[in-house]
Protein backbone atom coordinates (compact mmCIF):
# COMPACT_ATOMS: atom_id res chain seq x y z
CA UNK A 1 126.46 123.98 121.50
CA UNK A 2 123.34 122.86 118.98
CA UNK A 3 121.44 119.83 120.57
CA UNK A 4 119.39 117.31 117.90
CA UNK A 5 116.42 115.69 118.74
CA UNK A 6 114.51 113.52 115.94
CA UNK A 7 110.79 114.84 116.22
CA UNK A 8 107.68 112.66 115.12
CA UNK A 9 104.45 114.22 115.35
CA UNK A 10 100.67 114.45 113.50
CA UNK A 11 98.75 117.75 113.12
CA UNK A 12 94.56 117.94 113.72
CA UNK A 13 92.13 120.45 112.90
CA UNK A 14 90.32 121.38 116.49
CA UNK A 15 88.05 123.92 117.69
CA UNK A 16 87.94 126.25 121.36
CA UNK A 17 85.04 123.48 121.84
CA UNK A 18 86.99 120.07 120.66
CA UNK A 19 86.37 117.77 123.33
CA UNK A 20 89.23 115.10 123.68
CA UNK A 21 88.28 111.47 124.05
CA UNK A 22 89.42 109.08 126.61
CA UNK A 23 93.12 107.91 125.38
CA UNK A 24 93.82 105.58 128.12
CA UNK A 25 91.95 102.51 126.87
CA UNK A 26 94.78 102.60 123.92
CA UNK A 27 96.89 99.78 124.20
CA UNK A 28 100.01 100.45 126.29
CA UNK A 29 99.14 104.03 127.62
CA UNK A 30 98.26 103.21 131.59
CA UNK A 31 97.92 106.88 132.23
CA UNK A 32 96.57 110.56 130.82
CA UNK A 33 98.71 113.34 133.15
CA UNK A 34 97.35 116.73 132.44
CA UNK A 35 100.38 118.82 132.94
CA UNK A 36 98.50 121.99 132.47
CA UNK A 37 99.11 125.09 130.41
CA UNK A 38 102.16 126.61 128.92
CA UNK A 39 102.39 130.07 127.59
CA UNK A 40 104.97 130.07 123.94
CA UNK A 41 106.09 133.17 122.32
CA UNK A 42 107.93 132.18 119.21
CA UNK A 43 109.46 134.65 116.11
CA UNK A 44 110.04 132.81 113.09
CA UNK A 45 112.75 133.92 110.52
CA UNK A 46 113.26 133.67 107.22
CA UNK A 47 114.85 135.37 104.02
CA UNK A 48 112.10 138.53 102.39
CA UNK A 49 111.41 135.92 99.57
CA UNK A 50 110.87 133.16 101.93
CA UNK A 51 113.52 130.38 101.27
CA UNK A 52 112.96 128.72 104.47
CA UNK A 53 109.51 128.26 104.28
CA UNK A 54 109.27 126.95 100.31
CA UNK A 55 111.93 124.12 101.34
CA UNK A 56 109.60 123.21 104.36
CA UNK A 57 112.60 124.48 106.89
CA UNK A 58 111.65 126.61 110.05
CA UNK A 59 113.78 128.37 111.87
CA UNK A 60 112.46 129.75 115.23
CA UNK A 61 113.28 131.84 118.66
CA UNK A 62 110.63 130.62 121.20
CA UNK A 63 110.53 131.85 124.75
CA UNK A 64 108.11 130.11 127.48
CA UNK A 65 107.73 126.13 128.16
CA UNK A 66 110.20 123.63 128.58
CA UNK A 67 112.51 124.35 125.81
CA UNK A 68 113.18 127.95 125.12
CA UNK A 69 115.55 128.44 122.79
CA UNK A 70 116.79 128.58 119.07
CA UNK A 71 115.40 125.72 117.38
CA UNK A 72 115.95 125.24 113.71
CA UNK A 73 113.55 122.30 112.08
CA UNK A 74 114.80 119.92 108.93
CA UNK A 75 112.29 117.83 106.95
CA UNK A 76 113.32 114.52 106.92
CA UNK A 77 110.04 112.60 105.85
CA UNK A 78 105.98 113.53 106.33
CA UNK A 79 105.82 114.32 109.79
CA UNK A 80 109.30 113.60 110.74
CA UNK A 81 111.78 116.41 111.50
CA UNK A 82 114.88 116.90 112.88
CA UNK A 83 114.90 119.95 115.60
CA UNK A 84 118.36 121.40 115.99
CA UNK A 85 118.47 123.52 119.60
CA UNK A 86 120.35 126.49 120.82
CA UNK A 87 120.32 128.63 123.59
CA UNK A 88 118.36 131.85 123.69
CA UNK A 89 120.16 135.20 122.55
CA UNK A 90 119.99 138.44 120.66
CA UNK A 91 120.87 136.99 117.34
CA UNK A 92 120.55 133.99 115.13
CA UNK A 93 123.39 131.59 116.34
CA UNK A 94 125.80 130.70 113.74
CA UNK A 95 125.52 126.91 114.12
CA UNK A 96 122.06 127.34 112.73
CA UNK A 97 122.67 129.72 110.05
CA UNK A 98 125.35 127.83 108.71
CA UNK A 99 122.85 124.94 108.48
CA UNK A 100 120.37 126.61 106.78
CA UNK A 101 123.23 128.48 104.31
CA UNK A 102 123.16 126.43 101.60
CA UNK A 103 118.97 127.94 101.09
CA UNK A 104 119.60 131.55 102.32
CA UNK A 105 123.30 131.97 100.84
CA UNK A 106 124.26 135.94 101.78
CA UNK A 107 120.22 136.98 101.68
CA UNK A 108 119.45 138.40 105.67
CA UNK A 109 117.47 136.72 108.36
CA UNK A 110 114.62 138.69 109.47
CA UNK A 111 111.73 138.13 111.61
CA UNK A 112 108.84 137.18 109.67
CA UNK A 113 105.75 135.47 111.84
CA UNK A 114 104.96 135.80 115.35
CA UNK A 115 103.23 133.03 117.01
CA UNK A 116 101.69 132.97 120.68
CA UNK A 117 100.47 129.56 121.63
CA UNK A 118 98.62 128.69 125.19
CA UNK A 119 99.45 124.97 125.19
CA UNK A 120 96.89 122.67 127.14
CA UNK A 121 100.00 119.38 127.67
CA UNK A 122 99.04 115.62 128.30
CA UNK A 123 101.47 113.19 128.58
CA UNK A 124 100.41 109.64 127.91
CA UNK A 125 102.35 107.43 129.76
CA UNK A 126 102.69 103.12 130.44
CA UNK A 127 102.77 101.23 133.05
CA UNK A 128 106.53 102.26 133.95
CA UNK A 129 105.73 105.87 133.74
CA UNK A 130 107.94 106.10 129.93
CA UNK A 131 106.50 109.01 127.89
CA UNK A 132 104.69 107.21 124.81
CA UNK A 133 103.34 110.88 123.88
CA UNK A 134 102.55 114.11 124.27
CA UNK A 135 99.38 115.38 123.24
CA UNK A 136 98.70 119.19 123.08
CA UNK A 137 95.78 121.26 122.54
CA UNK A 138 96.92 125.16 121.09
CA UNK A 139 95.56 127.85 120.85
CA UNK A 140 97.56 129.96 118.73
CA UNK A 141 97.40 133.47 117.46
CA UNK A 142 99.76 134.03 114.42
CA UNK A 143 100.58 137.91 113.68
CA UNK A 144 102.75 138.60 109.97
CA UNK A 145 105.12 140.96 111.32
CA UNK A 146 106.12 142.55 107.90
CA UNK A 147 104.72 145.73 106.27
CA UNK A 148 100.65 145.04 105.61
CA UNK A 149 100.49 141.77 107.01
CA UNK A 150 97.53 140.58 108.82
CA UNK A 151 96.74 138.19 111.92
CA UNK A 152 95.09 134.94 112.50
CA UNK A 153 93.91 132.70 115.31
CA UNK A 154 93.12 129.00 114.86
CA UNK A 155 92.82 126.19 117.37
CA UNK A 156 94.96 122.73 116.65
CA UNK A 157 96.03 119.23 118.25
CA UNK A 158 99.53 118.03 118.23
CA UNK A 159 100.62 114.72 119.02
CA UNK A 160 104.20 114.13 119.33
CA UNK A 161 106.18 111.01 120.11
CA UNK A 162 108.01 110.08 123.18
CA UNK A 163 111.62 109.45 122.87
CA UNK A 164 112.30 105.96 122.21
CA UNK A 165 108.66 105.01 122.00
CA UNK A 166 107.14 102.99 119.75
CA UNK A 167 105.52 105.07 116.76
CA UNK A 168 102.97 102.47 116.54
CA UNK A 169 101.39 104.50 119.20
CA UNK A 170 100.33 107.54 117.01
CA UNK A 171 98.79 105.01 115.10
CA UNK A 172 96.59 103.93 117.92
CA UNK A 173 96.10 107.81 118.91
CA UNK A 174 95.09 108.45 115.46
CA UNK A 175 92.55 106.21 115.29
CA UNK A 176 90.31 107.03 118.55
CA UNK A 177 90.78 110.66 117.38
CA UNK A 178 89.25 109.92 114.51
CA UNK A 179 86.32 107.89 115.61
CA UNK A 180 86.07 111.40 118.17
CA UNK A 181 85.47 113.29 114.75
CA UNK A 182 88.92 114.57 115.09
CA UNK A 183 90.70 115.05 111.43
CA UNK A 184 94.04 115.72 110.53
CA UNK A 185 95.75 118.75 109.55
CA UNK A 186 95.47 119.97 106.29
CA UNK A 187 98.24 122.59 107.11
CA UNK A 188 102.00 120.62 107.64
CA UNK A 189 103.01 123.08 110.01
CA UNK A 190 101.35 126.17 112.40
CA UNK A 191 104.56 128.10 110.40
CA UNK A 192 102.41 127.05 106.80
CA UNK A 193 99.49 127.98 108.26
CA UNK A 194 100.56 131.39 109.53
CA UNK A 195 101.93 132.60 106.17
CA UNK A 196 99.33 131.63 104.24
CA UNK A 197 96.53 133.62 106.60
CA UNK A 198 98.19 136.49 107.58
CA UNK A 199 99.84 136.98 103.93
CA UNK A 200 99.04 141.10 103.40
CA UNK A 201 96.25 141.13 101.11
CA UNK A 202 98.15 142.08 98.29
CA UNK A 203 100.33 139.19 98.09
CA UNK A 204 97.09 136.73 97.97
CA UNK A 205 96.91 134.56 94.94
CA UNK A 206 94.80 132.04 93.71
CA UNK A 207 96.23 128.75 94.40
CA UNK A 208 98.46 127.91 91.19
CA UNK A 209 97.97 124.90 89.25
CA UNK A 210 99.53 121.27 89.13
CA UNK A 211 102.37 121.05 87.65
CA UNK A 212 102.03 119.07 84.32
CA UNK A 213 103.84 115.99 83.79
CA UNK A 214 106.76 116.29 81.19
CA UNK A 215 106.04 115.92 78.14
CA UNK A 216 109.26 117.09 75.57
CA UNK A 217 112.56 115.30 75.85
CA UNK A 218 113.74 119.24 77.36
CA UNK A 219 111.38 118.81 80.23
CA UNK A 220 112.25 115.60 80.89
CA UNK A 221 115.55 116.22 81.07
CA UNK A 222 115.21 119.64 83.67
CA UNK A 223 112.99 117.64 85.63
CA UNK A 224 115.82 114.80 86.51
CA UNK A 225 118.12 117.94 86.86
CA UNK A 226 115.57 119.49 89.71
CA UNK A 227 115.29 116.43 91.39
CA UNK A 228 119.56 116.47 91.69
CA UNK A 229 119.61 119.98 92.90
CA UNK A 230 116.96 119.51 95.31
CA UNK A 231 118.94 116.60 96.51
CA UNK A 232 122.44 118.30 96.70
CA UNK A 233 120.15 121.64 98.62
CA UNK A 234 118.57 118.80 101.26
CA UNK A 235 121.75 116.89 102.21
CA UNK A 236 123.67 119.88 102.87
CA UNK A 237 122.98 120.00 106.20
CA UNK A 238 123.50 116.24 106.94
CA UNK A 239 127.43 117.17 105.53
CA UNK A 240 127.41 119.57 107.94
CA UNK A 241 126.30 118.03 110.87
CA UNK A 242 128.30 114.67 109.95
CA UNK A 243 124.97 112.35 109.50
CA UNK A 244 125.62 108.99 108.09
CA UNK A 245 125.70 108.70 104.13
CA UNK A 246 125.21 112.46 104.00
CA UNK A 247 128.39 113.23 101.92
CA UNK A 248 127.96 109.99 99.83
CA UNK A 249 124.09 111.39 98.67
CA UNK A 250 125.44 115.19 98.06
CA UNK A 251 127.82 113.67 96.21
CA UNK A 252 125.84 111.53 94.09
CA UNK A 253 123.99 114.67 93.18
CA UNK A 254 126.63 116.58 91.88
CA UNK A 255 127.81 113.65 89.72
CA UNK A 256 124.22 113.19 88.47
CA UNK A 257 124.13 116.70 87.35
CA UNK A 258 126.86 116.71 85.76
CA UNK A 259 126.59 113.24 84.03
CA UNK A 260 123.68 114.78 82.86
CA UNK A 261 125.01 117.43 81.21
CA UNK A 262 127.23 115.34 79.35
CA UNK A 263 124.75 112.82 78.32
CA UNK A 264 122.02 114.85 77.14
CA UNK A 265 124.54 118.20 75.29
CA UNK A 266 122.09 118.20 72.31
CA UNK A 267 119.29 119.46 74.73
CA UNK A 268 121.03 121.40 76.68
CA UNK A 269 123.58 124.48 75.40
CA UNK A 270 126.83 123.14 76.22
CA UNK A 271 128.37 126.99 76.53
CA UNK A 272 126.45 127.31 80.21
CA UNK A 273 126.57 123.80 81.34
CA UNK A 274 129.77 122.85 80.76
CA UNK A 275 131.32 126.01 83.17
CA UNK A 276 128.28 124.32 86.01
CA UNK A 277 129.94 121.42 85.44
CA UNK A 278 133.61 122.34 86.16
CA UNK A 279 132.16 123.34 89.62
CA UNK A 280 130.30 120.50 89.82
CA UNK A 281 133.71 118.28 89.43
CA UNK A 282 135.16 120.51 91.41
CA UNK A 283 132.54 120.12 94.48
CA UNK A 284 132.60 116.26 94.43
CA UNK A 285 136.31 116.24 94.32
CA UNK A 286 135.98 118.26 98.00
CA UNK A 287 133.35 115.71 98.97
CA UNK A 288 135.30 112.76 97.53
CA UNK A 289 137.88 112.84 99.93
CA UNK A 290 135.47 112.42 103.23
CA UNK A 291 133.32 109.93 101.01
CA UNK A 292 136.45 107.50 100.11
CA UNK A 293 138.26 107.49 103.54
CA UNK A 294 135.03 106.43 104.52
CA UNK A 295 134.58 103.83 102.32
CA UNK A 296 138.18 102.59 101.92
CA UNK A 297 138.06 102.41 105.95
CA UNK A 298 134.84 99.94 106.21
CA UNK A 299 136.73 97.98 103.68
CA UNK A 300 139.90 97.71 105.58
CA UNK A 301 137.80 97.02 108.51
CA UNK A 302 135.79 94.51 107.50
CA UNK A 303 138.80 92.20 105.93
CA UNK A 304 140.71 92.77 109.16
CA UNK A 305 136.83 91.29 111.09
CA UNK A 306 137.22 87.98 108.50
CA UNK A 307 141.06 87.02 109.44
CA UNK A 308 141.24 84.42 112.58
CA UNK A 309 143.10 85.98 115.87
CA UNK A 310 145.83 83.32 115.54
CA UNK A 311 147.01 85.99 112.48
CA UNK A 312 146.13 89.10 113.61
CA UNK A 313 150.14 89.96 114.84
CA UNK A 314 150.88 93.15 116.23
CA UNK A 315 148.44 96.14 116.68
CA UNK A 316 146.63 95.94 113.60
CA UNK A 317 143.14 97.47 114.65
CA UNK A 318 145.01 99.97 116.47
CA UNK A 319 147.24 101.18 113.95
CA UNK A 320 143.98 101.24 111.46
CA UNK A 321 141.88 103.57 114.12
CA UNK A 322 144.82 106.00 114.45
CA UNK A 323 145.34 106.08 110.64
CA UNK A 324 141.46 106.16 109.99
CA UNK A 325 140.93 109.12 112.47
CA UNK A 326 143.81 111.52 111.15
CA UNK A 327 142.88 111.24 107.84
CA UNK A 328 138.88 111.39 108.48
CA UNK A 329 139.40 114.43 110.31
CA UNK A 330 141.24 116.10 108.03
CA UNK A 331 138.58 114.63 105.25
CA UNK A 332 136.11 116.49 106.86
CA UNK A 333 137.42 119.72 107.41
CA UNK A 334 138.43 119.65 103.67
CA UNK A 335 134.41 119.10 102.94
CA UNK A 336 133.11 121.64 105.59
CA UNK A 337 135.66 124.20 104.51
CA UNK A 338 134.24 123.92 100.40
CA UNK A 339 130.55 124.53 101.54
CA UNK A 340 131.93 127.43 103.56
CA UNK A 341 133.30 129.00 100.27
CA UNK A 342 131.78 131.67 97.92
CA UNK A 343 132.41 129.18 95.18
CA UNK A 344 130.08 126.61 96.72
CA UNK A 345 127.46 129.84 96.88
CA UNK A 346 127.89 130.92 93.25
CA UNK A 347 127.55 126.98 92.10
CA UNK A 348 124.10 126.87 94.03
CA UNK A 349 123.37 130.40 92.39
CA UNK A 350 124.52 128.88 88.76
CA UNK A 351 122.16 125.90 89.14
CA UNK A 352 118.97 127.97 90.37
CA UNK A 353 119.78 130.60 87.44
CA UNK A 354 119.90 127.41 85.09
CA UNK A 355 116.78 125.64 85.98
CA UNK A 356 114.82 128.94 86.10
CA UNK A 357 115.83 130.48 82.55
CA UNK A 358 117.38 126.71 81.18
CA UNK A 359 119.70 126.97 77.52
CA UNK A 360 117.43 124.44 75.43
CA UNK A 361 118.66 123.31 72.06
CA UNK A 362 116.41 122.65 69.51
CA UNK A 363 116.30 119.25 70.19
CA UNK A 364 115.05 120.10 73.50
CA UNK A 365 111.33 120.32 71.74
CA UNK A 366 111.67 116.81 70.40
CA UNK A 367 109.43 113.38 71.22
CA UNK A 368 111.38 111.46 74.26
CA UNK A 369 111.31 108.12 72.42
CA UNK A 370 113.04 109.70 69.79
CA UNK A 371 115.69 111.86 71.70
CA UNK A 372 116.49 110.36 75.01
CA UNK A 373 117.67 106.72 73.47
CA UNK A 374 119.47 108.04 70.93
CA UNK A 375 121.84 110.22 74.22
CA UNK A 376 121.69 106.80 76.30
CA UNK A 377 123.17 104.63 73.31
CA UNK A 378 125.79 107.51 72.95
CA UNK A 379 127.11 106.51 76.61
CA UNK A 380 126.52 102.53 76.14
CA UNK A 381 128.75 102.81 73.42
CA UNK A 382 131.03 104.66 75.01
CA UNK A 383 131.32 102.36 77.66
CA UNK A 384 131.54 99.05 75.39
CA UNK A 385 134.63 100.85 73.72
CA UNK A 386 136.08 101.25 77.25
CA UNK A 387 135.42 97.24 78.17
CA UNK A 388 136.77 96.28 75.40
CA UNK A 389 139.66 98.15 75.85
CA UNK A 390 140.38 97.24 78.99
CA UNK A 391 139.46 92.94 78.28
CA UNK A 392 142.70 93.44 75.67
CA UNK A 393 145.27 94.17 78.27
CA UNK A 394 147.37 91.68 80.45
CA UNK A 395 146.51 91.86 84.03
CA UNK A 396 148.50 94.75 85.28
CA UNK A 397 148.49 98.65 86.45
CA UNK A 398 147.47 99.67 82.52
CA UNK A 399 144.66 97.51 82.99
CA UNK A 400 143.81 98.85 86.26
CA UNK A 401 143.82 102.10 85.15
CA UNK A 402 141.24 100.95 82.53
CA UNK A 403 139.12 99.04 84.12
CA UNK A 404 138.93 102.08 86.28
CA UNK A 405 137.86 104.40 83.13
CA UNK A 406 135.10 101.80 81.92
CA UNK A 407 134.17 101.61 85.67
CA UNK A 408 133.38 105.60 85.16
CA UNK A 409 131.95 105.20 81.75
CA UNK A 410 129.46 102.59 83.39
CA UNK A 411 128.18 105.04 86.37
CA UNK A 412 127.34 108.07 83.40
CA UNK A 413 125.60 105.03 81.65
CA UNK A 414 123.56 103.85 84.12
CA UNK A 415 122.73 107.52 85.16
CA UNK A 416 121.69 108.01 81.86
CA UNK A 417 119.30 104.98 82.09
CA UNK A 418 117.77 106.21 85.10
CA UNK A 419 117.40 109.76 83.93
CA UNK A 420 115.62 108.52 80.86
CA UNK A 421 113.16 105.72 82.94
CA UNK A 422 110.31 108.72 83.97
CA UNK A 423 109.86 109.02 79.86
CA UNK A 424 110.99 105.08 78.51
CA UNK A 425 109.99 103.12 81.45
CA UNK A 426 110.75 99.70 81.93
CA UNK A 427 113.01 99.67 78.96
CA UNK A 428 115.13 102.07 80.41
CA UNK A 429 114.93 101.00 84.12
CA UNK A 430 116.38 97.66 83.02
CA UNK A 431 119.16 99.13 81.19
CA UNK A 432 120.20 101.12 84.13
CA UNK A 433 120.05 97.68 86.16
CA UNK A 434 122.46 96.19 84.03
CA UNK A 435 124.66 99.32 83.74
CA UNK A 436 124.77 99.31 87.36
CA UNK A 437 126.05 95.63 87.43
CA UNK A 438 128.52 96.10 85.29
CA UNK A 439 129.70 99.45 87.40
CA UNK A 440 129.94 97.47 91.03
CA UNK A 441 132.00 94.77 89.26
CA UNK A 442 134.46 97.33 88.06
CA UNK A 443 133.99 99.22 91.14
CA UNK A 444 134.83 96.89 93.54
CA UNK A 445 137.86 95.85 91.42
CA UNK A 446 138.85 99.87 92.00
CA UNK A 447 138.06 99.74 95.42
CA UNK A 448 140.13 96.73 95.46
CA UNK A 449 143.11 98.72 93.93
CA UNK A 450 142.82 101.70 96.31
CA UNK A 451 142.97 99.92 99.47
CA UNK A 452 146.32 97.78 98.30
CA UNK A 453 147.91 100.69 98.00
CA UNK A 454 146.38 101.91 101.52
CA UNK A 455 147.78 98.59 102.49
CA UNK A 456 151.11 98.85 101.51
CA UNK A 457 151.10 102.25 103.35
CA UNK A 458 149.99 100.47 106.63
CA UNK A 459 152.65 97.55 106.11
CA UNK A 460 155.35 100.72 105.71
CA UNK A 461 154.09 102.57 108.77
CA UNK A 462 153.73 99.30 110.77
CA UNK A 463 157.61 97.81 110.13
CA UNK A 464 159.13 101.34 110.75
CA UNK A 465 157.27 101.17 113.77
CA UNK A 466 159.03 97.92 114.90
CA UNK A 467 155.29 96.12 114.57
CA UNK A 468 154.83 92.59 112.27
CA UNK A 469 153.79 93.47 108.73
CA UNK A 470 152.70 90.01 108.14
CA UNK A 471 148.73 90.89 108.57
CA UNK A 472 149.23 93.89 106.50
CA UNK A 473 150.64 91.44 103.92
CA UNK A 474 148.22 88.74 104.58
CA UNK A 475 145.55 91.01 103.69
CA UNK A 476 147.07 92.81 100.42
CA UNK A 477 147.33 89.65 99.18
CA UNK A 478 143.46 88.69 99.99
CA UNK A 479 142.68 91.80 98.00
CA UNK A 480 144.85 91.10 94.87
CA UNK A 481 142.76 87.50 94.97
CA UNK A 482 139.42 89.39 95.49
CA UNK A 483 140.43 91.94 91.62
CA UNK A 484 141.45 89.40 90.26
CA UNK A 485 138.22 87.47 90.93
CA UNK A 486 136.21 90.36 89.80
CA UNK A 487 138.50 90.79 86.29
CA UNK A 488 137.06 87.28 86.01
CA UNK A 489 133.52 88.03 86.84
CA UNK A 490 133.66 90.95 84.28
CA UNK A 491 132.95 88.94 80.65
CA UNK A 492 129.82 87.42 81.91
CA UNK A 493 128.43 90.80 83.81
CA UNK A 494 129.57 92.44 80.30
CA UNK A 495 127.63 89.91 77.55
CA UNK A 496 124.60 90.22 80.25
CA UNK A 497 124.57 94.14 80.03
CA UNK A 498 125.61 94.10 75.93
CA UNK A 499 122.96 91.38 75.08
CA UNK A 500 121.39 93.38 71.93
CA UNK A 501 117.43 92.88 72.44
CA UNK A 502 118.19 95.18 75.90
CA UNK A 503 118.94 98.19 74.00
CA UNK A 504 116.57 97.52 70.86
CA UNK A 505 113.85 97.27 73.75
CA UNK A 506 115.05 101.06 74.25
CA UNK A 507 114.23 102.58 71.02
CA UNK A 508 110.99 100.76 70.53
């Protein structure tokens, strides 16, 4: 069984001779306890080409101190990671390899970097004893374990945070190491560090330089699409291990990308991104079920919170756990078995083989004021056809079903806006702000729809059951009250986002 814990730490350059100043006159720290020396032996592993390591992921087997063990690390933000544990053995475990599958795919694990560390520990402590942090002084001696690689030795100070302390205190640490001469890090991690001193000497290069801003409407366009499938690559995990709002992000991703596509076909050869995004439709349909259970449940939830006691009859929150649960569950398994698949593989493979070699058109070359408004009008008008369309109709299931295609035709909009802000700017940011007011309007009017029907369900299962149907009803009703409010709502949201100085603003 894999263990989490959320790790918080800084990095400093030290010296054999760094002297360490006096930490207890920090506020809140009552006591330094030296807790003497440990003695780590860790083997980092990684893919030949080093997948790992490029997305800032380490993935370790570490004998000696308090936590032997497997540990795999996820970036989460600078200097925040979250360390995923197992216990020691022969092999990599599978928990952790399946984490770490969606950046290795079918390429082997092998050990890379060696790393022995003597570890001077201090634990500063308050006046309860509570572990505010521990600060370590290593001396570590880093040995490339691949053909012609070289060694290293450096000496570094790590300060961690205590669990459940306040991380105002590294602040506080930060400073009197500072004042003590003491500077950070320039390295993120002793696993950076390593590679880059004991690379063999043929694989030294000079550092490469910046990346240039964009300039062409094509490299615009592949930037927005990198930023997507590093997103859909860096949430993977969080699917995996069930973190909050991890399926909703991936998900977003894969509808970006493929929004994208659509929006912007006269940069991009339709022939090769139109197969991407099949799979791409076909991933966030396998999401989509964990990500609307979720939502339709926190709905359902929420109205049940808002109805007094005195007409909550029969075993309403009951009934809504046990239907929640069963179909959660079986949400879930539907999401973790698609990014167990080949298919999932081969997408991730399609996307890296796109961005690296990408099919731009002609257009591609062209000046962003003059390409990327002309793509974003495409959608707005694409989307006023929709609203229209769906204003005509009576209230009713066809006008459901339409508001429900304009709601759709809003999202690629607004997507559109945002891909386009980097190169417009404020032109385009505020289109995408309206876009995405007319989308929650028509999506809450969906959402609306969805959980009547989930309603009705409930009512069904609850009067077979011999249980009062009467909340079930009470709240159906509150939801036809709450579309038809937002049906309402939609003209003004809709003159708002149509007003014709916002999209004159767009083409200059």
């Amino acid at each position: 069984m894999a263990d989490t814990k959320r790790e918080i730490e800084r990095k400093y350059e030290a010296t054999p001779d760094t002297r360490l100043p006096d930490l207890t006159g920090i506020p809140g720290v009552s006591a330094v306890h030296d807790k003497g020396v440990a003695e780590l032996d860790a083997v980092y592993y990684d893919t030949a080409d080093l997948r790992l390591a490029a997305a800032a992921i380490t993935l370790r087997r570490r004998t000696g101190g308090t936590d032997a063990g497997w540990h795999l690390k996820l970036p989460i933000a600078p200097g925040v990671r979250d360390e995923i544990s197992a216990p020691l053995s022969d092999t990599v475990p599978s928990s952790l390899q399946s984490l770490a599958r969606a950046r290795t795919r079918d390429a082997e694990l092998t050990p890379e970097v060696r790393l022995r560390t003597s570890r001077e520990v201090r634990h500063l402590v308050d006046a309860d004893g509570s572990l505010l942090a521990e600060l370590s002084k290593d001396a570590v001696r880093a040995e490339r374990l691949t053909d012609g690689g070289r060694k290293a030795r450096w000496t570094e100070i790590e300060v961690e945070l205590g669990d459940d302390a306040d991380p105002s205190i590294l602040d506080a640490i930060d400073k009197k190491l500072r004042k003590a001469g003491v500077r950070p890090a320039k390295s993120p991690s002793k696993l950076a560090r390593a590679l880059a001193e004991t690379a063999p000497e043929a694989d030294e290069r000079a550092t490469p330089p910046a990346p240039q801003p964009p300039q062409t409407s094509g490299e615009y366009v592949l930037a927005y699409l990198r930023e997507q499938a590093d997103a859909l690559l860096a949430y993977d995990p969080g699917v995996r291990r069930d973190l909050p709002d991890a399926v909703h992000q991936m998900r977003v991703a894969t509808r970006r990308m493929r929004s994208a596509f659509k929006t912007f076909r006269k940069i991009l050869d339709r022939t090769v991104t139109d197969p991407i995004g099949d799979e791409l439709k076909w991933l966030a349909g396998e999401l989509g079920v964990a990500r609307d259970q979720e939502v339709l449940t926190e709905r359902l939830q929420s109205r049940i919170d808002e109805v007094p006691r005195t007409l909550l009859l029969g075993p309403v929150l009951g009934r809504l756990q046990i239907w929640s649960v069963a179909r959660g569950s079986e949400a879930r398994r539907k999401a973790l078995a698609a990014l167990d698949t080949e298919r999932y593989l081969s997408l991730l493979d399609s996307l890296d083989a796109l961005l690296s070699d990408p099919p731009l058109l002609k257009t591609a070359r062209g000046a962003p004021a003059r390409v990327l408004p002309k793509a974003v009008l495409k959608d707005y008008d694409r989307l006023a056809a929709r609203i229209d369309h769906a204003l005509e109709l009576p209230p009713g299931e066809e006008r459901d079903l339409a508001m429900h295609d304009a709601r759709k035709a809003a999202k690629r909009a607004r997507y559109a806006g945002e891909a386009a802000t980097p190169a417009l700017g404020k032109a385009a940011k505020k289109f995408a702000k309206r876009m995405k007011a007319v989308q929650t309007v028509l999506g809450d009017h969906q959402d609306s729809v969805v959980a009547r029907e989930a309603l009705r369900n409930l009512a069904i299962q609850a009067h077979a059951a011999g249980e009062s149907a009467f909340t079930w009803g009470l709240l159906y009703g509150r939801e036809e009250t709450q579309a038809a409010q937002r049906e309402a709502e939609l003209p003004e949201v809709w003159k708002e986002a149509s007003a014709p100085k916002l999209r004159a603003d767009l083409t200059g």
